[in-house]
N, C-alpha and C. Protein backbone atom coordinates (compact mmCIF):
# COMPACT_ATOMS: atom_id res chain seq x y z
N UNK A 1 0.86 -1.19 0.00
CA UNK A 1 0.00 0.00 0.00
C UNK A 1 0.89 1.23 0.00
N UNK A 2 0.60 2.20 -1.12
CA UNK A 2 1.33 3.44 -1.06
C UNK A 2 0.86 4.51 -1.31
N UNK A 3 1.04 5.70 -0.52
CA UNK A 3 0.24 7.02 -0.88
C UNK A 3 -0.14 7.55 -2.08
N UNK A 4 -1.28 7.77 -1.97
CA UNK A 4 -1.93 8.89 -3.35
C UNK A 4 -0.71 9.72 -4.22
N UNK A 5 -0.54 9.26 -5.80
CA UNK A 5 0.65 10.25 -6.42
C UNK A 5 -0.19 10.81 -7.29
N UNK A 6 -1.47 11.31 -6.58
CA UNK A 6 -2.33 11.97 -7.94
C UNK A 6 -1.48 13.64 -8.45
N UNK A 7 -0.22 13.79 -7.46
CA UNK A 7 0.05 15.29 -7.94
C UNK A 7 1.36 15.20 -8.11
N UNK A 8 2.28 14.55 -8.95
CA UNK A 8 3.59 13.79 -8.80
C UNK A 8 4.55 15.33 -9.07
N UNK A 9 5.43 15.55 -8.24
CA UNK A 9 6.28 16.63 -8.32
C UNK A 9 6.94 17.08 -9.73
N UNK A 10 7.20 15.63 -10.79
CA UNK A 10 8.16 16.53 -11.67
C UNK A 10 6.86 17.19 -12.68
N UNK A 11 5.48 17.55 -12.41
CA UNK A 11 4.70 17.70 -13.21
C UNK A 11 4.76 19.39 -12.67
N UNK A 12 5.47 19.78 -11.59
CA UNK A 12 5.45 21.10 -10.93
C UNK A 12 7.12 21.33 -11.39
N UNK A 13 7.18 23.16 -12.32
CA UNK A 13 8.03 23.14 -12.72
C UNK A 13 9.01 24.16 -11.60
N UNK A 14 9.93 24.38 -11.32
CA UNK A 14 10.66 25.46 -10.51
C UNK A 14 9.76 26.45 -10.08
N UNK A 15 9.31 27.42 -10.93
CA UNK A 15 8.17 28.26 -10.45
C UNK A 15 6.95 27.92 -10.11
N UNK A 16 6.54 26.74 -10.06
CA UNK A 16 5.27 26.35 -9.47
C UNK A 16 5.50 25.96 -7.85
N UNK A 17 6.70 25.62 -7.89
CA UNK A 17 7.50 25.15 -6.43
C UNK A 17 7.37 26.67 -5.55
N UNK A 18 8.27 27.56 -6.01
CA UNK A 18 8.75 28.47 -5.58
C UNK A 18 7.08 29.38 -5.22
N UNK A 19 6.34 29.29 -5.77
CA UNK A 19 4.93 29.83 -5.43
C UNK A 19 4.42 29.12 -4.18
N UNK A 20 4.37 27.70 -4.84
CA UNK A 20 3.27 26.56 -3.44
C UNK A 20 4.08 27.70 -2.06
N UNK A 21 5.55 27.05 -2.33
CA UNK A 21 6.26 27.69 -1.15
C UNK A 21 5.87 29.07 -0.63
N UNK A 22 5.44 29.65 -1.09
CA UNK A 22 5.53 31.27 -0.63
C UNK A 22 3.82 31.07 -0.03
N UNK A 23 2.85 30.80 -1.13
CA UNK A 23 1.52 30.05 -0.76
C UNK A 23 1.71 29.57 1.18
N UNK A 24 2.34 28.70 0.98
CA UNK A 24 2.71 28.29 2.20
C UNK A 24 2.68 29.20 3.68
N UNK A 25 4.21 29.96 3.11
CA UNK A 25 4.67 30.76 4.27
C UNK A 25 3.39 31.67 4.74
N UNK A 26 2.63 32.76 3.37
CA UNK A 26 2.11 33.52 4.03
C UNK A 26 0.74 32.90 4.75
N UNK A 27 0.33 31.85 4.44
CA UNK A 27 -0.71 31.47 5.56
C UNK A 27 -0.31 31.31 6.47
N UNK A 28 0.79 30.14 6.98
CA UNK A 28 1.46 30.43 8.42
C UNK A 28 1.46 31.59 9.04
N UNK A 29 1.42 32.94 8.45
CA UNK A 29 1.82 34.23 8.75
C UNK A 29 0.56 35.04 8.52
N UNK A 30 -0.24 34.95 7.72
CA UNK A 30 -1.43 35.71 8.26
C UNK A 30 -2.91 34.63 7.86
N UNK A 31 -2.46 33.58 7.93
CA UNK A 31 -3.96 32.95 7.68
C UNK A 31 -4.45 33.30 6.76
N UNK A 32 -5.56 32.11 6.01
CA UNK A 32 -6.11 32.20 4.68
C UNK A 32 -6.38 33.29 4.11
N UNK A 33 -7.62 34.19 4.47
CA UNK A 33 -8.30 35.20 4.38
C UNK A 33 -7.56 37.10 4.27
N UNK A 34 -6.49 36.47 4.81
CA UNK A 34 -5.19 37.53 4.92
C UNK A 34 -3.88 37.26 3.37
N UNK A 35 -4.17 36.76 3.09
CA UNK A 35 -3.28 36.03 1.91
C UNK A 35 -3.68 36.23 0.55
N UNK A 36 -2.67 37.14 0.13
CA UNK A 36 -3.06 37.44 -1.26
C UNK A 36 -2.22 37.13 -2.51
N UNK A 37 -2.62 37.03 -3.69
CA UNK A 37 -2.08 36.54 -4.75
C UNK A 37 -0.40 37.54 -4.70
N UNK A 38 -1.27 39.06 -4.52
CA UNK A 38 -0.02 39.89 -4.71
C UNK A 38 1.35 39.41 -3.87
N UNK A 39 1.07 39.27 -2.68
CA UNK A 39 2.04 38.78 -1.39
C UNK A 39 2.43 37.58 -1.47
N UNK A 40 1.74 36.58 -2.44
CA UNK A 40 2.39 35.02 -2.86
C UNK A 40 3.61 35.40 -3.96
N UNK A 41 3.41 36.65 -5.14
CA UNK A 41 3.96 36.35 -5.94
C UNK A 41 5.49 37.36 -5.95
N UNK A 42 4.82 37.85 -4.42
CA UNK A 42 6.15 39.30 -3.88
C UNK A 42 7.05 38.01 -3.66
N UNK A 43 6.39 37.52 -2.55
CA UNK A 43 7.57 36.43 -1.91
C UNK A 43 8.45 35.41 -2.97
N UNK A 44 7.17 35.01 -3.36
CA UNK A 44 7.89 33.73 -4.80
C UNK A 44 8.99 34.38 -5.28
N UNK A 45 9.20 36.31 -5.59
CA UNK A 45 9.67 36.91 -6.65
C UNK A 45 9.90 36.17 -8.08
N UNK A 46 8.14 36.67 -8.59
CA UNK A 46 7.70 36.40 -9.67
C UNK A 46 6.42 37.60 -9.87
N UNK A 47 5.95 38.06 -10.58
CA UNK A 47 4.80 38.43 -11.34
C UNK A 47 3.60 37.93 -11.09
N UNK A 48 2.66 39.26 -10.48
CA UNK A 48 0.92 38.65 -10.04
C UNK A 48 0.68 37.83 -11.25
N UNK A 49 0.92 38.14 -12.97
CA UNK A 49 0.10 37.46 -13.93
C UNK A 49 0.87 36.14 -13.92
N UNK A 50 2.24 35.81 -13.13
CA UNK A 50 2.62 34.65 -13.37
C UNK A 50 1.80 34.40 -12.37
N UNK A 51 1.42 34.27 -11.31
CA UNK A 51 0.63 33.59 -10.55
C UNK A 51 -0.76 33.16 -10.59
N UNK A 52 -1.64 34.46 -11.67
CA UNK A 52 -2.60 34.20 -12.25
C UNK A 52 -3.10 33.24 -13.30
N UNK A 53 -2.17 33.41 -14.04
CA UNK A 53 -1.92 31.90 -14.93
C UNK A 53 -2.13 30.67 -14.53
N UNK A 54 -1.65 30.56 -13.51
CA UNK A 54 -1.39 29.07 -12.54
C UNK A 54 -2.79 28.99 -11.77
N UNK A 55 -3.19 29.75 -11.00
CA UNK A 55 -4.11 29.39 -9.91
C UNK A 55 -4.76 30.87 -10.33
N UNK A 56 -6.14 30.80 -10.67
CA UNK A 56 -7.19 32.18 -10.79
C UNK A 56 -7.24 32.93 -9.08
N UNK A 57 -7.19 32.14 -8.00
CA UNK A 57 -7.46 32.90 -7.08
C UNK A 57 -6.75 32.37 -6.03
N UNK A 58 -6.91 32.95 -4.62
CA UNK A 58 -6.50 32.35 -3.64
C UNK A 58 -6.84 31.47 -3.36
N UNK A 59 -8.11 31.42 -3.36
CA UNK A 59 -8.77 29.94 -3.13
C UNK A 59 -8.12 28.65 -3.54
N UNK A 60 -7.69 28.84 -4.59
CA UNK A 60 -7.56 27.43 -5.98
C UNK A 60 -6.57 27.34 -5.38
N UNK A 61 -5.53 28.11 -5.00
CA UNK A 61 -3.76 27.97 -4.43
C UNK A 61 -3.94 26.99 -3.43
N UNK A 62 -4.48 28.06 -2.46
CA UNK A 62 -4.79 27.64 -0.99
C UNK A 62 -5.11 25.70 -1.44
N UNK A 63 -6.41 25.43 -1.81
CA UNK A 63 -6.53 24.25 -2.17
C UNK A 63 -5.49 23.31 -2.99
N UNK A 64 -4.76 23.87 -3.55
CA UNK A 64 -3.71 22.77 -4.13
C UNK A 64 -2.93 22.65 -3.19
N UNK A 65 -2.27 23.93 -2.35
CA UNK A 65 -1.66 23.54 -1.61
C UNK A 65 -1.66 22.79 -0.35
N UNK A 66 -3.44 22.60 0.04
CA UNK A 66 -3.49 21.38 1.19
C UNK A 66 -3.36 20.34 0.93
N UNK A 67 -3.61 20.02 -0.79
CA UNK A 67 -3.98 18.46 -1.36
C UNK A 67 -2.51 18.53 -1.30
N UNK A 68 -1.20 19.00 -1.56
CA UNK A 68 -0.18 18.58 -1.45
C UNK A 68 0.17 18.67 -0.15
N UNK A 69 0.14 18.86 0.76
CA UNK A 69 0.46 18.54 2.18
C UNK A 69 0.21 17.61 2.65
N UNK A 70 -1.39 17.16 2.63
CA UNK A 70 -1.64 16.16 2.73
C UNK A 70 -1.54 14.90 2.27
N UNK A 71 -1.47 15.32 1.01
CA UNK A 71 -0.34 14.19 0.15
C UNK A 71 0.93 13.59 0.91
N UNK A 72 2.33 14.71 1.42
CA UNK A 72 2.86 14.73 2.09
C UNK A 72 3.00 13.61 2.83
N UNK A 73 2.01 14.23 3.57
CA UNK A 73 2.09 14.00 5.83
C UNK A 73 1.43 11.91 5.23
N UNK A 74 0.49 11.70 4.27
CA UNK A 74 0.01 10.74 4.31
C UNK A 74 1.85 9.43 3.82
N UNK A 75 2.36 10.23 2.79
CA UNK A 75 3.80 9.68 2.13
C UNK A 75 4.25 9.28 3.45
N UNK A 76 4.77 10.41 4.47
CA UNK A 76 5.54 10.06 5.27
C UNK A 76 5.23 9.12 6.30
N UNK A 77 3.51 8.98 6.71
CA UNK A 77 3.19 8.28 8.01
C UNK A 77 2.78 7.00 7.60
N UNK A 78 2.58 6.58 6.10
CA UNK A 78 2.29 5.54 6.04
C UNK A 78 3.01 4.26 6.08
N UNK A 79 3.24 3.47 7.11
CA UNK A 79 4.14 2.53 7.15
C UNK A 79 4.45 1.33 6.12
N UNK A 80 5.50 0.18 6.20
CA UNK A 80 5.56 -0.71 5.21
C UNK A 80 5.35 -1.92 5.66
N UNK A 81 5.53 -2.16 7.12
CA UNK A 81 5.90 -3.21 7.69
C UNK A 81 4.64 -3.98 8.30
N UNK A 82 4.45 -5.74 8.84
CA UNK A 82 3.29 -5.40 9.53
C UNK A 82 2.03 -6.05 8.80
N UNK A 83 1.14 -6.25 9.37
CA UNK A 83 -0.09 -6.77 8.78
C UNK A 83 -0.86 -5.67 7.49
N UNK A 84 -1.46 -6.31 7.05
CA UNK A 84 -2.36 -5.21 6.19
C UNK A 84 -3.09 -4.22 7.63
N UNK A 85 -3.49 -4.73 8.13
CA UNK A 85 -5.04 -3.87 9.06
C UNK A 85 -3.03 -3.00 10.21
N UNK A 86 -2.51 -3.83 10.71
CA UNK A 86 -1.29 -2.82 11.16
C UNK A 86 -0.97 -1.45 10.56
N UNK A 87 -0.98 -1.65 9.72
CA UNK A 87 -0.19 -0.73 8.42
C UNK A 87 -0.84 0.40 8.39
N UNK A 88 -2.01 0.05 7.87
CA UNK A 88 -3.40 0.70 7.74
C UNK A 88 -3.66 1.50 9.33
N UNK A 89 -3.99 0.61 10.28
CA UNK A 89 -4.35 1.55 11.52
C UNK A 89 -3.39 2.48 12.09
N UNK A 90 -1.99 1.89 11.62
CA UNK A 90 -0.54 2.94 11.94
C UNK A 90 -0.54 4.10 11.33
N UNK A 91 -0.68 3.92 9.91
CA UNK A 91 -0.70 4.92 9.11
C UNK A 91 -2.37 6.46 9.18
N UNK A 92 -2.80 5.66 9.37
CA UNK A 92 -3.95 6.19 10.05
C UNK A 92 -3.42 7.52 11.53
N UNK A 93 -3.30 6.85 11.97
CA UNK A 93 -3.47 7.31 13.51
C UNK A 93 -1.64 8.51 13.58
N UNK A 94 -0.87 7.70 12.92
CA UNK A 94 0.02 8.69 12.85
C UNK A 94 0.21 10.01 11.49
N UNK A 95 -0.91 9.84 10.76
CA UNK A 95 -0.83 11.25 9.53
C UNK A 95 -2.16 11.48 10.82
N UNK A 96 -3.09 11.28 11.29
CA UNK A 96 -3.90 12.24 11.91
C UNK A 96 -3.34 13.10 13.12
N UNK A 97 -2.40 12.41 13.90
CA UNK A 97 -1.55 12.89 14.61
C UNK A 97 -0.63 14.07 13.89
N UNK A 98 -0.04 13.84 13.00
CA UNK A 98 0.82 14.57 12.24
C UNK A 98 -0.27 16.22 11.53
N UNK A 99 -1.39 15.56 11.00
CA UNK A 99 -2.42 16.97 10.89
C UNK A 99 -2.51 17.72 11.85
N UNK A 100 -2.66 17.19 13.74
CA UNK A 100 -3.15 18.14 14.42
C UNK A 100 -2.15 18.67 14.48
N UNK A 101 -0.44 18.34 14.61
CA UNK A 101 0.58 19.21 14.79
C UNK A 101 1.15 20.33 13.61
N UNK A 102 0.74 20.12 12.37
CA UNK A 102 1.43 20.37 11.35
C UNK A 102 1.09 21.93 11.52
N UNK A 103 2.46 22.77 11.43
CA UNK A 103 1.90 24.19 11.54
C UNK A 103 1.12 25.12 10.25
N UNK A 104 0.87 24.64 8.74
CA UNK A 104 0.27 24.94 8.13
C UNK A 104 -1.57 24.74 8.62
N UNK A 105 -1.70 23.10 8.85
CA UNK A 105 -2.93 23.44 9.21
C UNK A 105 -3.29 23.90 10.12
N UNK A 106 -2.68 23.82 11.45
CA UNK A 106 -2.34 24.25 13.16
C UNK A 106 -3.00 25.99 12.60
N UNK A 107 -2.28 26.68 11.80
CA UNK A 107 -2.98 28.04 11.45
C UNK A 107 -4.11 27.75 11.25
N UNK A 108 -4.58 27.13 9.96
CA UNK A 108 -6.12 27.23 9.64
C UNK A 108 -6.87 26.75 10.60
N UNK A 109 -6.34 26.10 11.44
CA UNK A 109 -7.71 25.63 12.52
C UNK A 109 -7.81 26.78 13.14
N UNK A 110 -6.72 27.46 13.82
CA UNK A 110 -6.95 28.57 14.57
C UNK A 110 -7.40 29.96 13.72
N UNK A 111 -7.24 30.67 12.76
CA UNK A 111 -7.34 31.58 12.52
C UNK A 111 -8.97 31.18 11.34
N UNK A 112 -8.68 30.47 10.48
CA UNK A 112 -9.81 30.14 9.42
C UNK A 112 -10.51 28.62 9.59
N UNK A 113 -11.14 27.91 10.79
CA UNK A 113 -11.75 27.08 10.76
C UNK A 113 -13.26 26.93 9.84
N UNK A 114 -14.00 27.52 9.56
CA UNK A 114 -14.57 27.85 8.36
C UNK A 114 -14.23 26.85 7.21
N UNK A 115 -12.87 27.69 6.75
CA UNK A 115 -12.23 27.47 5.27
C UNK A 115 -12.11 26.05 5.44
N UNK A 116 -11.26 25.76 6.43
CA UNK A 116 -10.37 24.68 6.51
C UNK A 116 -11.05 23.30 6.34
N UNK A 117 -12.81 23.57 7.34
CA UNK A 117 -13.90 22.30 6.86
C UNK A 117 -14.28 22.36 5.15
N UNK A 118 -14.04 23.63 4.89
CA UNK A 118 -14.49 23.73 3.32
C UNK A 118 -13.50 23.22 2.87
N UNK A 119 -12.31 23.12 2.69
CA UNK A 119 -11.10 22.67 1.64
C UNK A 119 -10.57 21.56 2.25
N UNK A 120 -10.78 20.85 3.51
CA UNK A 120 -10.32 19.60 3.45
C UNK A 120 -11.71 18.41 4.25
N UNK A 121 -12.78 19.05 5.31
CA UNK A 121 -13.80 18.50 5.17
C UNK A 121 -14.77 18.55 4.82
N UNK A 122 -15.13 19.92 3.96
CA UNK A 122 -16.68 20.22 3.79
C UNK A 122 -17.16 19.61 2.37
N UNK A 123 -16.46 18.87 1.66
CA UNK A 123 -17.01 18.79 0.83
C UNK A 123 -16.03 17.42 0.43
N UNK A 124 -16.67 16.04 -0.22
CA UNK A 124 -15.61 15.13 -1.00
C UNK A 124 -14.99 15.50 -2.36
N UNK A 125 -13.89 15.96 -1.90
CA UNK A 125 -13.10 16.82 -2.82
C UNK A 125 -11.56 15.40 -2.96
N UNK A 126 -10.33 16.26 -3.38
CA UNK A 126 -9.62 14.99 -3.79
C UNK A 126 -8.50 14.69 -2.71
N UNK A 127 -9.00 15.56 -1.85
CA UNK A 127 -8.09 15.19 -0.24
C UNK A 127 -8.55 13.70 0.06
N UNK A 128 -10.33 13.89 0.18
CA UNK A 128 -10.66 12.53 0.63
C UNK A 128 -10.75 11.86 -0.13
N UNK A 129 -10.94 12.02 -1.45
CA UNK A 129 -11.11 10.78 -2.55
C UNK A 129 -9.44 9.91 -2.29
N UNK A 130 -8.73 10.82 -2.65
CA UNK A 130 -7.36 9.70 -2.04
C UNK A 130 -6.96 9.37 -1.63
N UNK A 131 -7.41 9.71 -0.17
CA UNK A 131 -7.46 9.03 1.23
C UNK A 131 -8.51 7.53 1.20
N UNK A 132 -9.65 7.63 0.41
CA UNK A 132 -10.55 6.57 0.53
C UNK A 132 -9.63 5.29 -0.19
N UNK A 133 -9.25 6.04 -1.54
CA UNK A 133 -8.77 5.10 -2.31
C UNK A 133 -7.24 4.54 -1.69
N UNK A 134 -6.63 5.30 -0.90
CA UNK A 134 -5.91 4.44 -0.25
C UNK A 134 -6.25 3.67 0.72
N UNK A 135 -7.55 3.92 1.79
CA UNK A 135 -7.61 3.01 2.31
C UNK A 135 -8.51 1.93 2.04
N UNK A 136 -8.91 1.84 0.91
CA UNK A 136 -9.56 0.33 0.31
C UNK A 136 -8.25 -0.49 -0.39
N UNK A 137 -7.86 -0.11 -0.74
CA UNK A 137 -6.57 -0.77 -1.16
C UNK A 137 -5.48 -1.01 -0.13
N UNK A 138 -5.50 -1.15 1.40
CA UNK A 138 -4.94 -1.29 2.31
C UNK A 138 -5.73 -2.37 2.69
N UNK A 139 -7.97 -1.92 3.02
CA UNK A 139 -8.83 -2.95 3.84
C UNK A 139 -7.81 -4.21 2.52
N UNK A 140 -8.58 -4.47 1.03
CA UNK A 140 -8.21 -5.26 0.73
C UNK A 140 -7.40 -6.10 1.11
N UNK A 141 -6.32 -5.36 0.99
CA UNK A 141 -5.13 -6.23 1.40
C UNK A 141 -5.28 -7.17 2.53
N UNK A 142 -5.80 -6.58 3.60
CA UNK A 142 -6.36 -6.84 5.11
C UNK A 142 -7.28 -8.17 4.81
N UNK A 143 -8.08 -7.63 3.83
CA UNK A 143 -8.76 -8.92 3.56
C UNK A 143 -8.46 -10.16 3.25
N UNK A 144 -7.65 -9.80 2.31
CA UNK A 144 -6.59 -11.02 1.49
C UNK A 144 -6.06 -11.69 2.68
N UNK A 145 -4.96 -10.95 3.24
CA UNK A 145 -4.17 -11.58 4.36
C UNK A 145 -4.94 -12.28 5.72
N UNK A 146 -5.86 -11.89 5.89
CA UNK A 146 -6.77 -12.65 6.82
C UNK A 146 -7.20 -11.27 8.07
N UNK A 147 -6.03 -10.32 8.23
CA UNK A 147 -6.42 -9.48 9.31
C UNK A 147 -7.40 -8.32 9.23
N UNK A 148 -8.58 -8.33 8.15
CA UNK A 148 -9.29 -7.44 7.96
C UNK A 148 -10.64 -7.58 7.68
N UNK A 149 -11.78 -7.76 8.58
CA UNK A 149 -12.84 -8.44 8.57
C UNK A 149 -13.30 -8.00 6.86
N UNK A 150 -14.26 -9.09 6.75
CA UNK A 150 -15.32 -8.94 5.38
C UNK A 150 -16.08 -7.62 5.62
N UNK A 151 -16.20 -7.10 4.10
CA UNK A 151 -16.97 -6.03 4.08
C UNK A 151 -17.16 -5.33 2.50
N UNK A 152 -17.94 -4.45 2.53
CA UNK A 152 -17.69 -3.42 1.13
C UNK A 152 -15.73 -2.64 1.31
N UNK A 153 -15.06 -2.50 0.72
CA UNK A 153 -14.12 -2.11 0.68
C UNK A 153 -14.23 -0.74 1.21
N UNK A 154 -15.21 0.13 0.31
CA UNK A 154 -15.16 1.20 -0.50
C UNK A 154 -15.98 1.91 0.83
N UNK A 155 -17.16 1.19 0.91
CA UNK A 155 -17.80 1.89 2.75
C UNK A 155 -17.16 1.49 3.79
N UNK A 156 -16.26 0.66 3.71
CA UNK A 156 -15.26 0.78 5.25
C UNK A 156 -14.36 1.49 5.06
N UNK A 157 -13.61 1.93 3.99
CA UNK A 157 -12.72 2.84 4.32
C UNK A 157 -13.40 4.33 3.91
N UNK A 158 -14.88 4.44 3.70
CA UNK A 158 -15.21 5.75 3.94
C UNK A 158 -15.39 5.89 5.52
N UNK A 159 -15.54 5.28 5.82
CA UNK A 159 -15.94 4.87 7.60
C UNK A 159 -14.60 5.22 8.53
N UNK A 160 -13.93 4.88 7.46
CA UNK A 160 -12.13 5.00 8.41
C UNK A 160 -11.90 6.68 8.49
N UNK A 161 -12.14 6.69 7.14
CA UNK A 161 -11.91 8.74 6.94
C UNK A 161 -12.63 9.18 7.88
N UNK A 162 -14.17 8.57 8.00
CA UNK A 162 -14.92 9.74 9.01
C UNK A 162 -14.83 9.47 9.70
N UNK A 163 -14.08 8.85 10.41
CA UNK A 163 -13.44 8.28 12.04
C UNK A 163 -11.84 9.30 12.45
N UNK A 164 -11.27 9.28 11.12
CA UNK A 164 -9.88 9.92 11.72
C UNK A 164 -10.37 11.01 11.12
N UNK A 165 -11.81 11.91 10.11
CA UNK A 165 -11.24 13.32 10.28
C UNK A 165 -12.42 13.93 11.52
N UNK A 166 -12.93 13.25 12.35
CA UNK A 166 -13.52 13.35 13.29
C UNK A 166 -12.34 13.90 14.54
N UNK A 167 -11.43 12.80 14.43
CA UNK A 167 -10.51 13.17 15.75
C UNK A 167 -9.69 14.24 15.14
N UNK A 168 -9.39 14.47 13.94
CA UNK A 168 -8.34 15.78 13.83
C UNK A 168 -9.37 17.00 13.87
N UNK A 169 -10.95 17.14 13.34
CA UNK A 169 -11.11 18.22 13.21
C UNK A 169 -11.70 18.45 14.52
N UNK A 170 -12.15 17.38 15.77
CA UNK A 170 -12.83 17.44 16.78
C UNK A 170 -11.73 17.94 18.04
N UNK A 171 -10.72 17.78 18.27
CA UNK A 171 -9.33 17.09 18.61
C UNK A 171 -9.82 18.67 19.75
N UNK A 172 -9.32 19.97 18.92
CA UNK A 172 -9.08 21.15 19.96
C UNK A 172 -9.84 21.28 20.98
N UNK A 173 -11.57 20.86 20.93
CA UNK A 173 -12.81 21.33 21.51
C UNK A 173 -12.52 20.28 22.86
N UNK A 174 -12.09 19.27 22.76
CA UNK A 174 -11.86 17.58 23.82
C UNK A 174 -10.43 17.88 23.91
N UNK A 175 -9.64 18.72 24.33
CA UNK A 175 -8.28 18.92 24.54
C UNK A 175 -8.06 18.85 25.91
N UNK A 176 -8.94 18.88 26.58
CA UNK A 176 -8.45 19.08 28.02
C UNK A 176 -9.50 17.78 28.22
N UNK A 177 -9.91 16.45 27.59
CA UNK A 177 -10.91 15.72 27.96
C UNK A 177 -9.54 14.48 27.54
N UNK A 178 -9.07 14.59 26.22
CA UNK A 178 -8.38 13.63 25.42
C UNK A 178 -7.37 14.21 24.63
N UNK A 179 -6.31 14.37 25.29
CA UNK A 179 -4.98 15.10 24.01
C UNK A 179 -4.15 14.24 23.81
N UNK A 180 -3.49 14.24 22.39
CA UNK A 180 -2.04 13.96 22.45
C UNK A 180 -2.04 12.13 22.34
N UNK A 181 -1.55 11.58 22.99
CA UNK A 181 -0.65 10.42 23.15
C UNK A 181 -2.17 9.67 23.35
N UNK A 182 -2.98 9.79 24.43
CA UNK A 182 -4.32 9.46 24.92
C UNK A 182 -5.60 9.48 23.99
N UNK A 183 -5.15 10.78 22.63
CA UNK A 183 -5.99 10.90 21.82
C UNK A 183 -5.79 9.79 20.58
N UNK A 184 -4.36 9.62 20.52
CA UNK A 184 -3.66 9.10 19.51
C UNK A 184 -4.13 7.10 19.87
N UNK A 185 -4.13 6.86 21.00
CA UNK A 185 -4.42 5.69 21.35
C UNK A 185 -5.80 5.01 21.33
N UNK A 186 -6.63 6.12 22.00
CA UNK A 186 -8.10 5.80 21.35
C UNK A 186 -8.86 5.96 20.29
N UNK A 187 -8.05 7.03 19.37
CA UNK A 187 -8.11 7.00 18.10
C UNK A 187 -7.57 5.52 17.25
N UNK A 188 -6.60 4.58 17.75
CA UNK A 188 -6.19 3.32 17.25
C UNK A 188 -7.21 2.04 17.69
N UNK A 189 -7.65 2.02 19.06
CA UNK A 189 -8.62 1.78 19.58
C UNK A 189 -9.83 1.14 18.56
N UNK A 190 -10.29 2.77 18.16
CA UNK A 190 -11.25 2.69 17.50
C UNK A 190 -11.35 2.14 15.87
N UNK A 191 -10.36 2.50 15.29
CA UNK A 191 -10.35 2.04 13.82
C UNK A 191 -9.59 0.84 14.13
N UNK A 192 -8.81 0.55 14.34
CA UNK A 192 -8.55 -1.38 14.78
C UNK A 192 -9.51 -2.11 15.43
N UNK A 193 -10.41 -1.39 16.01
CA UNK A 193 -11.77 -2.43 16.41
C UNK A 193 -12.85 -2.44 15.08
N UNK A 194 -12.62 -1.39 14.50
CA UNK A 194 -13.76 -1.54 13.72
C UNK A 194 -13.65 -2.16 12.48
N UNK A 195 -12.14 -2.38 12.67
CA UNK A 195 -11.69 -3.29 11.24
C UNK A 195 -11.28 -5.02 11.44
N UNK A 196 -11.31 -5.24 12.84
CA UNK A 196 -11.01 -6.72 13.37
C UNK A 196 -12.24 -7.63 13.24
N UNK A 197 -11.98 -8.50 12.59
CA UNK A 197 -13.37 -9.63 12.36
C UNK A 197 -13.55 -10.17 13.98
N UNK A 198 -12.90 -10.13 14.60
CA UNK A 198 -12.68 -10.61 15.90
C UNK A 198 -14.13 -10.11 16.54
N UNK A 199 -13.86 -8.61 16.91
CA UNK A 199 -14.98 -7.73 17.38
C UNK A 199 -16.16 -7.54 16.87
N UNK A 200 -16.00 -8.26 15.43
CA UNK A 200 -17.58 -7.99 14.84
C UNK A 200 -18.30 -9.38 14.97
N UNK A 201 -17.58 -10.42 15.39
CA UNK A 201 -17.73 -11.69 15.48
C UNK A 201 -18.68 -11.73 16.87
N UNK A 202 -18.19 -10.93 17.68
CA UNK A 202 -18.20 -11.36 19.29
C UNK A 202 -19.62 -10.73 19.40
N UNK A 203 -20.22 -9.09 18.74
CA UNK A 203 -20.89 -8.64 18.79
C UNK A 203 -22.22 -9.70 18.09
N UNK A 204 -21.85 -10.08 16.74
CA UNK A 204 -22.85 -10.82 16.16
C UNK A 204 -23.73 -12.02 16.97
N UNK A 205 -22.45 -12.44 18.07
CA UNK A 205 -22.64 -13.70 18.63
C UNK A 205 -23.63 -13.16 20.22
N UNK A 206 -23.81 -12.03 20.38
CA UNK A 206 -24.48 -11.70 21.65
C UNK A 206 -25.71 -11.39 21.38
């Protein structure tokens, strides 16, 4: 199982880099709504119409640039080792971990929570489409190998998404109930129970 390459880097040429990047910085620095094409393309040092070309608005930026982050954080946390349903609940629990810390989104929760359900939960856009499609191609595997109960593929790992973007987007409000290490554990808890034939066995049988 390997992360979503729906946005493969050499398809981004030097100046598309040098933008995301600047894209980047100034949200860290003044949050979405504060962030303008002009101030992406000061920093990039490049031209508003080169930036216009590429992305019509802030919006469109802003949005490419979460689908590549999240692209990212999913590359790095997804493990190799391990059962299918291991892999899967590891990789899980440590990119959701990795969202609540990451200081790009760490801004948008705090300054533009709004936006942030709009461009990565408010809508099935291609954050979650390639999150789903990675994790049906993980249950599978799970299936194959024996550690991943029977099911629709395609509705259990929509089930998985709305389980882990529950704990990242729920996470701040239950901070003083469930943080951190405690959040990260019952967050594993939960999507390894709900993917073990074991637990659906025991329930069926009562």
């Amino acid at each position: 199982m390997t992360a979503p390459d729906n946005l493969p880097e050499n398809t981004l040429s030097a100046t598309d880099l040098a933008i995301l990047s600047a894209a980047r910085a100034c949200v860290q620095d003044f949050g979405v709504r504060r962030t303008t094409l002009t101030e992406v393309a000061r920093r990039a040092g490049v031209s508003r119409p080169t930036v216009y070309r590429r992305w019509p608005d802030t919006g469109a930026l802003v949005a490419e640039l979460l689908v590549r982050e999240l692209r990212g954080i999913v590359a790095a946390t997804m493990p190799s080792a391990g059962s299918a349903r291991t892999r899967l609940v590891d990789g899980v629990v440590a990119g959701a971990a990795t969202v609540r810390s990451n200081p790009l989104f760490g801004k948008i929760f705090r300054t533009d929570t709004d936006l942030m359900l709009t461009y990565v939960f408010g809508r099935l856009g291609r954050n979650q489409r390639a999150l789903i499609e990675l994790f049906v191609t993980g249950i599978r595997e799970g299936q194959q190998d024996g550690s991943i109960r029977g099911g629709d593929p395609e509705q259990m790992a929509t089930m998985v998404l709305l389980i882990a973007q529950s704990a990242v987007q729920s996470a701040g409000t239950v901070a003083k109930l469930l943080a951190g290490e405690h959040l990260d554990a019952e967050l594993r808890r939960a999507i390894d129970g709900y993917l073990d034939d074991r637990t659906h066995s025991d329930q069926r049988r009562r």
